[in-house]
Protein backbone atom coordinates (compact mmCIF):
# COMPACT_ATOMS: atom_id res chain seq x y z
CA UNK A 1 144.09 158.08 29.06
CA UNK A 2 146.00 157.02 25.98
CA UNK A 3 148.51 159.72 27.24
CA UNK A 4 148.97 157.85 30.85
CA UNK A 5 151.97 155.46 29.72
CA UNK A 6 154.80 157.27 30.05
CA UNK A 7 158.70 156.50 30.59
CA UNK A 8 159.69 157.36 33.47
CA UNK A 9 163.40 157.81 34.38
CA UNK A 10 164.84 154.71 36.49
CA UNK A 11 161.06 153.03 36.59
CA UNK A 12 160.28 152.37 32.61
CA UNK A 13 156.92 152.26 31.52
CA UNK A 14 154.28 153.14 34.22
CA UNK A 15 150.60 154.31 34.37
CA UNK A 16 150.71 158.25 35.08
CA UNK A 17 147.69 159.85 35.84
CA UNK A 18 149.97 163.02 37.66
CA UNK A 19 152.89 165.17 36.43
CA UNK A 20 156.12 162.96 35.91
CA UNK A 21 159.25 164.12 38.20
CA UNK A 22 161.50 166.15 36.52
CA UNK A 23 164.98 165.03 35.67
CA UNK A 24 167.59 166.06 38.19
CA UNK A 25 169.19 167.27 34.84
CA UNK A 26 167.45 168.94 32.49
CA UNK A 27 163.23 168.66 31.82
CA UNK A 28 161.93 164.73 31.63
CA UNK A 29 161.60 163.48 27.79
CA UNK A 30 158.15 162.07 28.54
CA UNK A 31 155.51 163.65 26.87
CA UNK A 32 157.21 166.64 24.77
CA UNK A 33 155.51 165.36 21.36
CA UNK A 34 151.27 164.40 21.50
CA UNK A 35 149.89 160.93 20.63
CA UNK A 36 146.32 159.84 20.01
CA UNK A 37 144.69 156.66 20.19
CA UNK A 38 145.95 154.14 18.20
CA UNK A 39 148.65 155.57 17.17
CA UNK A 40 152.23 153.48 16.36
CA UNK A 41 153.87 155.02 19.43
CA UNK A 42 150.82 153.92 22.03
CA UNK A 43 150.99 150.52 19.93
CA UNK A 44 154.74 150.01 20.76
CA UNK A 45 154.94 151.18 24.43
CA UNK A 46 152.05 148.82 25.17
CA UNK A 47 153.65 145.97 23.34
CA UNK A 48 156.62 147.11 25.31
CA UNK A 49 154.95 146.50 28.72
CA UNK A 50 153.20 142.90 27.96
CA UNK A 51 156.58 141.56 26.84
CA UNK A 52 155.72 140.87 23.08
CA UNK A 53 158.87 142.13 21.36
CA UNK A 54 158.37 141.74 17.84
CA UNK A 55 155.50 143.98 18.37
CA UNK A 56 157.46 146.65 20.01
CA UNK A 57 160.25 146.91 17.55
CA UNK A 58 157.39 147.16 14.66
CA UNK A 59 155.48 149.65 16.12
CA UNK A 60 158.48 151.71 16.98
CA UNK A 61 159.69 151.75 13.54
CA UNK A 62 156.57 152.95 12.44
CA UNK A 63 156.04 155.61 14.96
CA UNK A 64 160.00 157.03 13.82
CA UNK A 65 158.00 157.53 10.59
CA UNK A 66 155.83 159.56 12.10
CA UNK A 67 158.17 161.43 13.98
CA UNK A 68 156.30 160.56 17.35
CA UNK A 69 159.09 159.09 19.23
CA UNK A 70 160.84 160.73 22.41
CA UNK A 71 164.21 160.04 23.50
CA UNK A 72 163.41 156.98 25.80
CA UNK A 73 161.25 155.05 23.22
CA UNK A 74 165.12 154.73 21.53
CA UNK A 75 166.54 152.78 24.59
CA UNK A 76 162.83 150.94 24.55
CA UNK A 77 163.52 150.06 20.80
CA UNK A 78 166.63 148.74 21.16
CA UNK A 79 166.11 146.21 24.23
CA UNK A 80 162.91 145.25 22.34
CA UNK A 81 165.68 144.58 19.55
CA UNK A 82 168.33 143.20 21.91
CA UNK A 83 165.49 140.72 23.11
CA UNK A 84 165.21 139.58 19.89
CA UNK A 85 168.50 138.70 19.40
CA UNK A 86 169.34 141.61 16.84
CA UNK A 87 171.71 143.76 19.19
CA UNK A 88 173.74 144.90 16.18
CA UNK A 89 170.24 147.01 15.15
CA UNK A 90 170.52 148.52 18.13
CA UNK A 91 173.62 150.34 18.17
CA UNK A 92 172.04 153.38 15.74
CA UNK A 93 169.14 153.44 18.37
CA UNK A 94 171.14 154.14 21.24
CA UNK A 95 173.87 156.68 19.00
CA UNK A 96 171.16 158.64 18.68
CA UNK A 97 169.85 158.91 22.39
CA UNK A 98 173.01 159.88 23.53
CA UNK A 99 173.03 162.62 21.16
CA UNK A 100 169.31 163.97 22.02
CA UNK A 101 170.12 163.52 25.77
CA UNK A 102 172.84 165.68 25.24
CA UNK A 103 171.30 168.10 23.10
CA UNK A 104 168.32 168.59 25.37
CA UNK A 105 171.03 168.83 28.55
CA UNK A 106 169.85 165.56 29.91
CA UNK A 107 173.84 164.49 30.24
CA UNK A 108 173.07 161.80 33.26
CA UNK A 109 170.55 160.04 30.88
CA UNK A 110 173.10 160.59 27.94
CA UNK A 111 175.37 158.03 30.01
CA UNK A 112 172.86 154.93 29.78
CA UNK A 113 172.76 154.19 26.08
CA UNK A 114 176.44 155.03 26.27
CA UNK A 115 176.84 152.12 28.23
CA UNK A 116 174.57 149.63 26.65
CA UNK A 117 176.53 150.56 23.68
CA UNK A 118 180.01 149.44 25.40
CA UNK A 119 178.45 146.34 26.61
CA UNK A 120 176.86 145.64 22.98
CA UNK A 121 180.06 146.25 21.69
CA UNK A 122 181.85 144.16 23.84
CA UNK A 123 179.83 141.24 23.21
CA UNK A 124 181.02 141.50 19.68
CA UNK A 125 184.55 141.43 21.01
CA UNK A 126 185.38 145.04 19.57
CA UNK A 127 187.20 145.99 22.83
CA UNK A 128 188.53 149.26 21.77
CA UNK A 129 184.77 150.37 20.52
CA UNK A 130 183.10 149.83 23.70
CA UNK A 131 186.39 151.45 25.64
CA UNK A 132 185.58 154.55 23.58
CA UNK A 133 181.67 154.38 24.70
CA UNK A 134 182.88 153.74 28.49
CA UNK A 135 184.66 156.55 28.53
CA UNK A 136 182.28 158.83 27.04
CA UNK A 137 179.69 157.78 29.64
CA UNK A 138 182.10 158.63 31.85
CA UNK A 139 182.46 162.25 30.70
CA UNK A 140 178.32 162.22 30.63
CA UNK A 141 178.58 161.07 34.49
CA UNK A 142 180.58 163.33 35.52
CA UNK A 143 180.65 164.12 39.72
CA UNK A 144 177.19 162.15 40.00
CA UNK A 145 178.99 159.30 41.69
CA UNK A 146 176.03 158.36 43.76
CA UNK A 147 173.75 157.53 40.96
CA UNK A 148 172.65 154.99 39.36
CA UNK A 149 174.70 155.51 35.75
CA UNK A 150 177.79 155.49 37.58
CA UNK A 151 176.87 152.43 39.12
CA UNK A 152 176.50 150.88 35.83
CA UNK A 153 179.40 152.59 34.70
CA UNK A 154 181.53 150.88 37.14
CA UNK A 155 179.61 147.21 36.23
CA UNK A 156 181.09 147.79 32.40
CA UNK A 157 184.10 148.71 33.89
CA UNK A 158 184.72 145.40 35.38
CA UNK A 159 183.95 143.84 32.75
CA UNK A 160 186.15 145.37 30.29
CA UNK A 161 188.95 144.85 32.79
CA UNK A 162 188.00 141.37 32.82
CA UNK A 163 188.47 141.39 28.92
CA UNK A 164 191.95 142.99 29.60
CA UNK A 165 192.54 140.27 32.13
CA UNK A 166 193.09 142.23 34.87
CA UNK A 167 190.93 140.31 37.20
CA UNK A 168 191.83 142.63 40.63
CA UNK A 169 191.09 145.59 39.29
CA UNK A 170 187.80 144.34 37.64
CA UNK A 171 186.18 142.62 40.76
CA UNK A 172 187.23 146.13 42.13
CA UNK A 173 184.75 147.72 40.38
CA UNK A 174 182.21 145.33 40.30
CA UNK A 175 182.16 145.88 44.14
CA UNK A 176 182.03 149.70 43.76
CA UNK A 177 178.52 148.85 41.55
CA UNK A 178 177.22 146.63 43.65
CA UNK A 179 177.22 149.31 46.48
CA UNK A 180 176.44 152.09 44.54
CA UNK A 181 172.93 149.59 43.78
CA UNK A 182 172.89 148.42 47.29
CA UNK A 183 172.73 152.46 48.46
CA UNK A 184 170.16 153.11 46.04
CA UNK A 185 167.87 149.88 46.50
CA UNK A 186 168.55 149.79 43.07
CA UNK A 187 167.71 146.13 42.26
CA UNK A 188 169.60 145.83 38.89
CA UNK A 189 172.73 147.99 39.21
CA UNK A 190 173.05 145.69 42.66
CA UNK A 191 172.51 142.14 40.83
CA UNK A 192 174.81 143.26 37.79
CA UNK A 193 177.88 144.55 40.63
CA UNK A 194 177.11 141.20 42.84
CA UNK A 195 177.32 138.63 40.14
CA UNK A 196 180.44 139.93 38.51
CA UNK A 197 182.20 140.63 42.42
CA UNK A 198 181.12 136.87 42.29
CA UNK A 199 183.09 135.94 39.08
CA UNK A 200 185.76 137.59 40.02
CA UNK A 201 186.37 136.43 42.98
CA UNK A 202 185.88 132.35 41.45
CA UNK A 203 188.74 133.89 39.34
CA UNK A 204 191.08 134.87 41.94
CA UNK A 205 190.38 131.30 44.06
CA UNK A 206 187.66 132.65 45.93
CA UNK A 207 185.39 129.72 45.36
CA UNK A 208 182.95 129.86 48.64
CA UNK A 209 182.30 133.59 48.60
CA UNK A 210 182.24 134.22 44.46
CA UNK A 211 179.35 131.27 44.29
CA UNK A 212 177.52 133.17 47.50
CA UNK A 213 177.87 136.09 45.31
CA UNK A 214 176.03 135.01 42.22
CA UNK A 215 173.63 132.80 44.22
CA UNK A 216 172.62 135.80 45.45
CA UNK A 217 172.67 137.92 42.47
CA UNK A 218 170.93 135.67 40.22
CA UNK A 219 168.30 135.16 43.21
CA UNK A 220 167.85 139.21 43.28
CA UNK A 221 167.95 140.11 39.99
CA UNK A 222 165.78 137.03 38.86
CA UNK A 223 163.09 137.92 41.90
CA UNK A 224 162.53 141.67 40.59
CA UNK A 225 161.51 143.36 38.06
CA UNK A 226 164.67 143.58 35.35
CA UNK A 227 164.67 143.93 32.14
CA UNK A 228 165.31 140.33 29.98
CA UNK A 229 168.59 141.47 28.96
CA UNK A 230 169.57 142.18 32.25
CA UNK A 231 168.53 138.46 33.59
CA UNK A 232 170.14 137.02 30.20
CA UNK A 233 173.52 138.52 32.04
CA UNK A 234 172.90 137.23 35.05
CA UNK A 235 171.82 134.03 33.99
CA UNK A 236 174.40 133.55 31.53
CA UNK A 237 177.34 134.74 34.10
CA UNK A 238 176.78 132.34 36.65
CA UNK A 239 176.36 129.58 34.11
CA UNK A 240 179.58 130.72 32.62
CA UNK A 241 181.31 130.23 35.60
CA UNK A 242 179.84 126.75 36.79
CA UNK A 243 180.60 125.52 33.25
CA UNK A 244 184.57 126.56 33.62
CA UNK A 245 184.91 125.42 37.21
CA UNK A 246 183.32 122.09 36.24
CA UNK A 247 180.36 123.05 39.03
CA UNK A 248 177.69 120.97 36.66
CA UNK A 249 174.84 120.22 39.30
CA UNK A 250 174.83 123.97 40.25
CA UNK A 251 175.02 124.69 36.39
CA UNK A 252 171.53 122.55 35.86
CA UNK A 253 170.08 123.68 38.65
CA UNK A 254 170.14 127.58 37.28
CA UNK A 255 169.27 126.62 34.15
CA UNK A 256 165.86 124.69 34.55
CA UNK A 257 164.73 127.77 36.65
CA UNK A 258 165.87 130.56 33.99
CA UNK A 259 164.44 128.53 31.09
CA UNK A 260 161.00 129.59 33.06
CA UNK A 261 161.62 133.12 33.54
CA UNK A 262 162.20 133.53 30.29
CA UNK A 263 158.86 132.19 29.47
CA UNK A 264 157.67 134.59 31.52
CA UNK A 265 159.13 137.71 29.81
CA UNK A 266 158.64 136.86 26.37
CA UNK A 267 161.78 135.50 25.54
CA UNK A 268 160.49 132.00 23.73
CA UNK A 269 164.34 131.86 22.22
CA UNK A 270 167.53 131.47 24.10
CA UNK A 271 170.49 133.66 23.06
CA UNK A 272 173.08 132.08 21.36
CA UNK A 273 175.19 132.17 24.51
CA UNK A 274 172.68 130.53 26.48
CA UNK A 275 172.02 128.03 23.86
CA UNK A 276 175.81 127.26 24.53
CA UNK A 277 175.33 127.34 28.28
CA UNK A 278 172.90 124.66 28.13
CA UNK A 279 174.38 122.64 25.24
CA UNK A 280 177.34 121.68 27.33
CA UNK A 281 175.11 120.71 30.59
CA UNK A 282 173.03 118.52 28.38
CA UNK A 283 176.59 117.24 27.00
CA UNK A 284 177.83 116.45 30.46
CA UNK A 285 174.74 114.73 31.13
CA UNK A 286 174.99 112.21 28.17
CA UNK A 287 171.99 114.31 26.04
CA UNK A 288 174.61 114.13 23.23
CA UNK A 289 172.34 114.23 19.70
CA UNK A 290 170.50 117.02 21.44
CA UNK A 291 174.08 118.83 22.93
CA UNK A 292 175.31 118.81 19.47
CA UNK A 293 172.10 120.08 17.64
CA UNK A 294 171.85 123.04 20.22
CA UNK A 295 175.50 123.85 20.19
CA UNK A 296 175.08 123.97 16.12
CA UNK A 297 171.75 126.36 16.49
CA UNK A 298 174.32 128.47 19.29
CA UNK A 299 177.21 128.85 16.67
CA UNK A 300 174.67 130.38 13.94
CA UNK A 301 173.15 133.03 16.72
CA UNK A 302 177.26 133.60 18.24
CA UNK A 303 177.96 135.06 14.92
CA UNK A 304 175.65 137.94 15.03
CA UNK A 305 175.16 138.56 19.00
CA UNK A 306 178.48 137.40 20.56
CA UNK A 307 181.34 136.21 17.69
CA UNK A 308 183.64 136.36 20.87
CA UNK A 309 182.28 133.18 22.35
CA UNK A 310 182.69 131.39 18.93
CA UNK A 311 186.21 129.38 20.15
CA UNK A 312 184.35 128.44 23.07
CA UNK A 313 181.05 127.17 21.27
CA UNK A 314 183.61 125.12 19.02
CA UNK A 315 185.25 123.64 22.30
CA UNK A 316 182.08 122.31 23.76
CA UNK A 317 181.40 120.64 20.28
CA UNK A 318 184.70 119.06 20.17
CA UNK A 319 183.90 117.75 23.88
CA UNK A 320 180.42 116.48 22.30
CA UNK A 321 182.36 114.40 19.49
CA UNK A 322 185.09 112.92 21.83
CA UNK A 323 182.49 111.89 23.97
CA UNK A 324 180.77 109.99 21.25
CA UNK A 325 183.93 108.61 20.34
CA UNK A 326 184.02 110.59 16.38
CA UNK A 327 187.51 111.21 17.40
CA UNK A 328 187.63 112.90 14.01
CA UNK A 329 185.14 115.44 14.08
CA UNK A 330 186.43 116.31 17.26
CA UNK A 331 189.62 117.05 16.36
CA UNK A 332 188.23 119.27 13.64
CA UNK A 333 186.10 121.42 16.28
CA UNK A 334 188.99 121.46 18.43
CA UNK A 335 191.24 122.95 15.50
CA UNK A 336 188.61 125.51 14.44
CA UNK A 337 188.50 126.17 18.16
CA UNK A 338 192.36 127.22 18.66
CA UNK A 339 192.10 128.93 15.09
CA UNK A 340 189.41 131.08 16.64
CA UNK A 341 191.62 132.42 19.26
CA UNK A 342 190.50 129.71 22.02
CA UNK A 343 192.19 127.30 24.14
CA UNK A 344 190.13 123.90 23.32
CA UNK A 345 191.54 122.57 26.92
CA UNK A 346 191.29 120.12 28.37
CA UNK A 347 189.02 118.19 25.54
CA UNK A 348 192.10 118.51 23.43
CA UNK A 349 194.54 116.71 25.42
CA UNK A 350 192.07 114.17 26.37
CA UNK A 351 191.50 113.29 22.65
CA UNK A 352 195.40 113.49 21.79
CA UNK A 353 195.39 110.89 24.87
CA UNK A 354 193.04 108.45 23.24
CA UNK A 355 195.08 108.98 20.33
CA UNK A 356 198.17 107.42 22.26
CA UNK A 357 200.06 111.30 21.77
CA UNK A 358 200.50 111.36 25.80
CA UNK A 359 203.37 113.74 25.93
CA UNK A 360 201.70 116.00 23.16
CA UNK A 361 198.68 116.09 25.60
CA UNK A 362 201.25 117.10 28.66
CA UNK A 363 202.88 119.70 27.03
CA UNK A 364 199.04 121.49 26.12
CA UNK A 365 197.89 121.35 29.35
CA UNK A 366 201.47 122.78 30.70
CA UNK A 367 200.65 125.60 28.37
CA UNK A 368 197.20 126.15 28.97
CA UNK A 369 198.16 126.96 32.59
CA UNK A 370 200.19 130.26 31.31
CA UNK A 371 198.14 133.26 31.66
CA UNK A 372 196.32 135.88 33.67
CA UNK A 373 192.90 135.79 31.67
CA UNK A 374 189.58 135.00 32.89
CA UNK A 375 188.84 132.11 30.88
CA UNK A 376 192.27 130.48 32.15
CA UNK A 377 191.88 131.54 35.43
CA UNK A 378 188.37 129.99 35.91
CA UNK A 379 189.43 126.23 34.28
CA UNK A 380 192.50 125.72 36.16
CA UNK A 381 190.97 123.72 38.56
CA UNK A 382 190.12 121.02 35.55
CA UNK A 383 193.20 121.09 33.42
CA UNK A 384 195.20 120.91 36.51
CA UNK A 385 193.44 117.86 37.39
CA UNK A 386 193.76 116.55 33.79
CA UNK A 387 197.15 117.20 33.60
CA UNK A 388 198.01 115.45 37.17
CA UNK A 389 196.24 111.96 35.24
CA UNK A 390 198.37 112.83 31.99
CA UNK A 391 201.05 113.13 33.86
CA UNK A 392 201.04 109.96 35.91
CA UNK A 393 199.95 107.90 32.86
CA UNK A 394 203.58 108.76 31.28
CA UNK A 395 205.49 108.44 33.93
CA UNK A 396 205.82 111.53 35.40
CA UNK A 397 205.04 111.19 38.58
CA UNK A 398 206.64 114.24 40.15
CA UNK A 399 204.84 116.43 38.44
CA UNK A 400 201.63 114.47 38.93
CA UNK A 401 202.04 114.57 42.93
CA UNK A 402 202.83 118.21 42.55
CA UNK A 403 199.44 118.63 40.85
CA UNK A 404 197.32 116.92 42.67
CA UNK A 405 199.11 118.31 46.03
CA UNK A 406 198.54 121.54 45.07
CA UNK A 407 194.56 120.72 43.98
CA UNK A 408 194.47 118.84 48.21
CA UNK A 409 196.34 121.52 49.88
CA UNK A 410 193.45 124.12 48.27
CA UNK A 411 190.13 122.39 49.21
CA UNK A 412 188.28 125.23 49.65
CA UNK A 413 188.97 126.57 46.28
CA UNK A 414 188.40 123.34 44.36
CA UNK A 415 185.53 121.70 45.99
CA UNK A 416 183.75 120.60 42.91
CA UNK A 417 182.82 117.36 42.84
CA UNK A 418 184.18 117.61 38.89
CA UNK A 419 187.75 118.38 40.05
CA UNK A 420 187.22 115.77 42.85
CA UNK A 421 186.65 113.00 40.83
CA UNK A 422 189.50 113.77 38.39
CA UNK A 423 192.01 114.42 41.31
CA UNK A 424 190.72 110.74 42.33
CA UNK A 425 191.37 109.55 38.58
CA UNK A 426 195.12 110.74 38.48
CA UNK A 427 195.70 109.27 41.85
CA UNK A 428 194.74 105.95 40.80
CA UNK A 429 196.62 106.47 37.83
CA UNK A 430 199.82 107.20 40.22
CA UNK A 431 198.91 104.08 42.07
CA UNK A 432 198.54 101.70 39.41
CA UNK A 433 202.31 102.93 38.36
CA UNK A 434 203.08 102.14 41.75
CA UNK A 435 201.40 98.69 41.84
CA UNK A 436 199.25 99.61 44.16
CA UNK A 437 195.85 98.28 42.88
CA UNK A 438 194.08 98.09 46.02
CA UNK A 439 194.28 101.55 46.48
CA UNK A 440 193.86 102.81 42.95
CA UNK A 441 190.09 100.47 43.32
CA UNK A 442 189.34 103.23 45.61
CA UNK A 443 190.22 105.98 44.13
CA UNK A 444 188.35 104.73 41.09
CA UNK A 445 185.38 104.00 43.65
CA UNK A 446 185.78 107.77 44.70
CA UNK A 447 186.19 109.11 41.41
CA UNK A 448 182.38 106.99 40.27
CA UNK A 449 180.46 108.62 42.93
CA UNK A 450 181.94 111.92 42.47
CA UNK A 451 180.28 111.95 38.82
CA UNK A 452 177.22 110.15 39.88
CA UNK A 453 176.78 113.35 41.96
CA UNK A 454 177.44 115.84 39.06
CA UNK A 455 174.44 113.64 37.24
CA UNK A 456 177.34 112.76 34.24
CA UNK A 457 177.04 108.83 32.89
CA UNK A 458 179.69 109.27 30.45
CA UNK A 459 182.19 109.96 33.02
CA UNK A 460 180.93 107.54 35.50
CA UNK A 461 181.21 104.95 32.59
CA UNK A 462 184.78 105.62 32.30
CA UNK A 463 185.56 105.21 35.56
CA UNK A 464 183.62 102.61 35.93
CA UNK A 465 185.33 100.52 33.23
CA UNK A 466 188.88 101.64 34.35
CA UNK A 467 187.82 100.17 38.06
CA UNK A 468 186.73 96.62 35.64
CA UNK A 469 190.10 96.34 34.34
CA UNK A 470 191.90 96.81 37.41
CA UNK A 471 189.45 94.48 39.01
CA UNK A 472 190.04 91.42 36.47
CA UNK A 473 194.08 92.04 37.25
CA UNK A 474 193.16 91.64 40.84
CA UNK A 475 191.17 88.25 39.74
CA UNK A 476 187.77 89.24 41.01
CA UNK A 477 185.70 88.51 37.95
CA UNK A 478 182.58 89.16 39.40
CA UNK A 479 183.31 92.73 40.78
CA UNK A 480 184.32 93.59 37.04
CA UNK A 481 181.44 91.76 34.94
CA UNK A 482 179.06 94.44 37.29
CA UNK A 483 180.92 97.03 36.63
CA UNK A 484 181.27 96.63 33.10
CA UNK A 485 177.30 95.88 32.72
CA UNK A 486 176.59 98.94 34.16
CA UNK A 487 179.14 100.82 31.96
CA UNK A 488 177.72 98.63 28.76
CA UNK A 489 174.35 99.65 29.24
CA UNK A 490 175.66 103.64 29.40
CA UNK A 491 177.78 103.31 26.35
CA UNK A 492 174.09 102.16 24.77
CA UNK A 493 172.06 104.80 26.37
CA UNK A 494 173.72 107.44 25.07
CA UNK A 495 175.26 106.38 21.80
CA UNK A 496 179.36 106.57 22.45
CA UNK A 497 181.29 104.30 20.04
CA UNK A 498 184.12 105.02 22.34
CA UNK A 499 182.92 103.55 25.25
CA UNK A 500 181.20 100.54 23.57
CA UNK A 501 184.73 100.18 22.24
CA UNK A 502 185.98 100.28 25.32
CA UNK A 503 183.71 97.44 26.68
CA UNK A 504 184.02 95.09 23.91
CA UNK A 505 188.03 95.04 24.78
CA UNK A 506 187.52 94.45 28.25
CA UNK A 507 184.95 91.63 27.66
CA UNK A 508 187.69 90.11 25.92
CA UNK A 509 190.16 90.83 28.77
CA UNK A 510 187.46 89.12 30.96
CA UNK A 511 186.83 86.32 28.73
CA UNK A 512 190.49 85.75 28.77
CA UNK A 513 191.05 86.12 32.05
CA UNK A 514 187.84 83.40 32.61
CA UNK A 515 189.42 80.95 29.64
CA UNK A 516 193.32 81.11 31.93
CA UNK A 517 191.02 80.33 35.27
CA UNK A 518 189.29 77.50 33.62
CA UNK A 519 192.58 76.22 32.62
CA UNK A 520 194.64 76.26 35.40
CA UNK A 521 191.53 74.60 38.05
């Protein structure tokens, strides 16, 4: 018995008690060197199947010791690795499968550490590395178009055209891998194709059908029997993509069902990109001392897993800060954000508008819409919005109409209740320009239930006290002392200087506006 757990090609670890199949391409690495009981290599694949990492990747070093580890047990060391969060250890691991797949003629299996190595690889942002490893697994793969390799092969593809920001060719590809998995009933190769055919098409303005896509994906992938590494894509894909479109209830909603899958497959620790994923929903949701202290613990695990993501980790901090109201350390974050080869928008221009540097905040957001990458593509919908209220708030209200026209005339790609409510915030802007205060109340009125539905207090504060001051203009002190209670007892809740700020000046403005009524009956 202690020779039944084998690793099988395509199915991992599995009971045998029969002959394994032989590889289409050579003879199946499964049982070419003897075990006995006990022994480091038994140890590690049964650590292996209960999920307990740590165990796996110490039993596997000692059974390379002993010289008792086949080819597969590599590609089982390094996820075990990977699912610690120690990719980088992994990369010798799977150099040396692809050599002994090679050697032993097994080219097919050759190309599946060749592309875990381009995806490692990529996470660390050295692009030309994993092109060199995509294109070797390429060789490896060959004519076998209709397996599963070549289905991954066209999943790493995408995403190293995404990387190259060519977003039509990548969601290309990411729909050749999804059917290649969908033709196999290949459960993984068909998640990985369907959630990046989903990105892409968010990307390209196909917001209905790219969120059906990852629904979906996640759903599948999340539902079978992957690998953790494999769910901590899928996982961390789709909450890439609500983050950047603003899509924040979605964005919770994936991530209190994920945190329990994880659970589930031994994975007590979140990746530093997930820690990042979460940090900024907790953010938007006014969890700021915890935001900040998990976007902090993210930044030390980015460094070694995903240094790429660093700018973006720095970002979401400098969105933490403002929101508190340290305009300060925000700035800082934002800095170290841009000098990490990230666009800190639209936190940045929002700061530089509290500042009172309006047009310095315009011209940012005008830039930030140049561009054909990913990232850029995915927030337009919220630095357009942002720049439509920067816009109308210095008297450009062209440009602001244009905006916020062009946001209207789209519904169907922007209908996230984030870009809603700002598109409601720049129209009242425009209106209150206009000296139309009526109308700008509703817009206001819009733009506070549009964040009540995202769950996000600091923003419905904000609104909230911008509807107060127009309200004491329009003399109806009662309609403003509610809304600024409400937006009072926020700014306490979560601890924003800048909001409390802003209430003490408008009890001030109310108290004047009270002392001038008292005055004049």
């Amino acid at each position: 018995m202690e020779a039944a757990l084998r690793n099988l090609p395509r199915f991992g670890y599995r009971i045998c008690l029969d002959q394994p199949p032989v590889s289409e391409n050579g003879p199946a690495d499964t049982g070419s060197k003897p075990s006995r009981p006990g022994s480091p290599i038994l140890a590690a694949r049964t650590a292996v199947a209960a999920r307990k990492w740590q165990d796996a990747a110490a039993s596997f070093a000692k059974a390379d010791a002993a010289d008792e580890l086949l080819t597969a047990d590599l590609e089982e060391w390094a996820l075990a690795l990977e699912c610690m969060g120690r990719p980088a250890e992994a990369i010798p691991l799977l150099a040396r499968a692809v050599t002994e797949y090679g050697v032993a003629g097994e080219r097919l299996r050759a190309a599946s550490p060749a592309i875990s190595l381009a995806k490692i690889h990529l996470e660390r942002g050295e692009l030309a590395v994993a092109k060199g490893w995509h294109k070797r697994a390429a060789q490896l793969i060959n004519t076998s178009a209709d397996s599963r390799e070549h289905g991954l092969w066209c999943w790493m593809g995408a995403r190293i055209m995404g990387a190259e920001a060519e977003p039509e060719q990548a969601l290309a590809l990411a729909d050749q891998a999804f059917e290649v998995g969908r033709q196999l009933e290949d459960p993984v190769v068909e998640s990985l194709g369907l959630i990046y055919r989903g990105f892409f098409k968010l990307c390209l303005g196909e917001t209905k059908s790219g969120q059906e896509d990852q629904d979906l994906a996640a759903a599948l992938g999340l539902s079978s029997d992957v690998d953790p590494i494999v769910g901590g894509i899928l996982y961390c894909n789709i909450l890439w993509a609500c983050r950047n479109f603003g899509d924040w209830s979605r964005a919770n909603q994936w991530t209190l069902g994920y945190e329990g899958w994880c659970k589930g497959h031994g994975l007590e620790d979140l990746s530093g990109s997930c820690r990042l994923h979460r940090a900024e929903v907790l953010g938007v949701h006014g969890t700021l001392k915890e935001a900040e202290a998990l976007v902090r613990a993210a930044l030390d695990q980015l460094a070694l897993d995903a240094p790429w993501a660093t700018g973006d980790a720095l970002r979401v901090l400098g969105d933490i800060h403002l929101a508190a109201g340290d305009f300060a350390e925000a700035e800082i974050a934002y800095r170290a954000s841009h000098a990490a080869g990230w666009d800190p928008q639209p936190g940045l221009a929002l700061l530089q508008l509290e500042q009172g540097h309006a047009e310095a905040a315009f011209s940012a957001l005008e830039r930030s819409l140049v561009g054909n990458g990913w990232p850029t593509l995915q927030r337009r919908g919220l630095v357009l919005a942002t720049l439509a209220k920067v816009a109308a708030r210095i008297g450009r209200p062209e440009r602001a109409k244009e905006v916020i026209a062009e946001l209207e005339t789209q519904p169907q790609r922007w209908p996230m209740a984030s870009v809603r409510a700002l598109t409601a915030e720049a129209k009242a802007e425009l209106f209150i320009q206009e000296e139309r205060l009526a109308e700008a109340v509703r817009e206001l009125q819009t733009a506070c239930s549009r964040w009540s539905e995202i769950g996000s207090p600091i923003n419905v504060a904000d609104a909230r006290l911008s509807l107060a001051a127009l309200l004491i203009q329009l003399g109806d002190r009662t309609g403003a002392e509610l809304e600024l209670g409400t937006a009072l007892a926020v700014a306490r809740k979560v601890d924003s200087s800048r909001l409390m700020r802003r209430c003490e000046e408008l009890k001030d403005l109310l108290s004047g506006a009270q002392k001038v009524a008292a005055g004049s009956a």
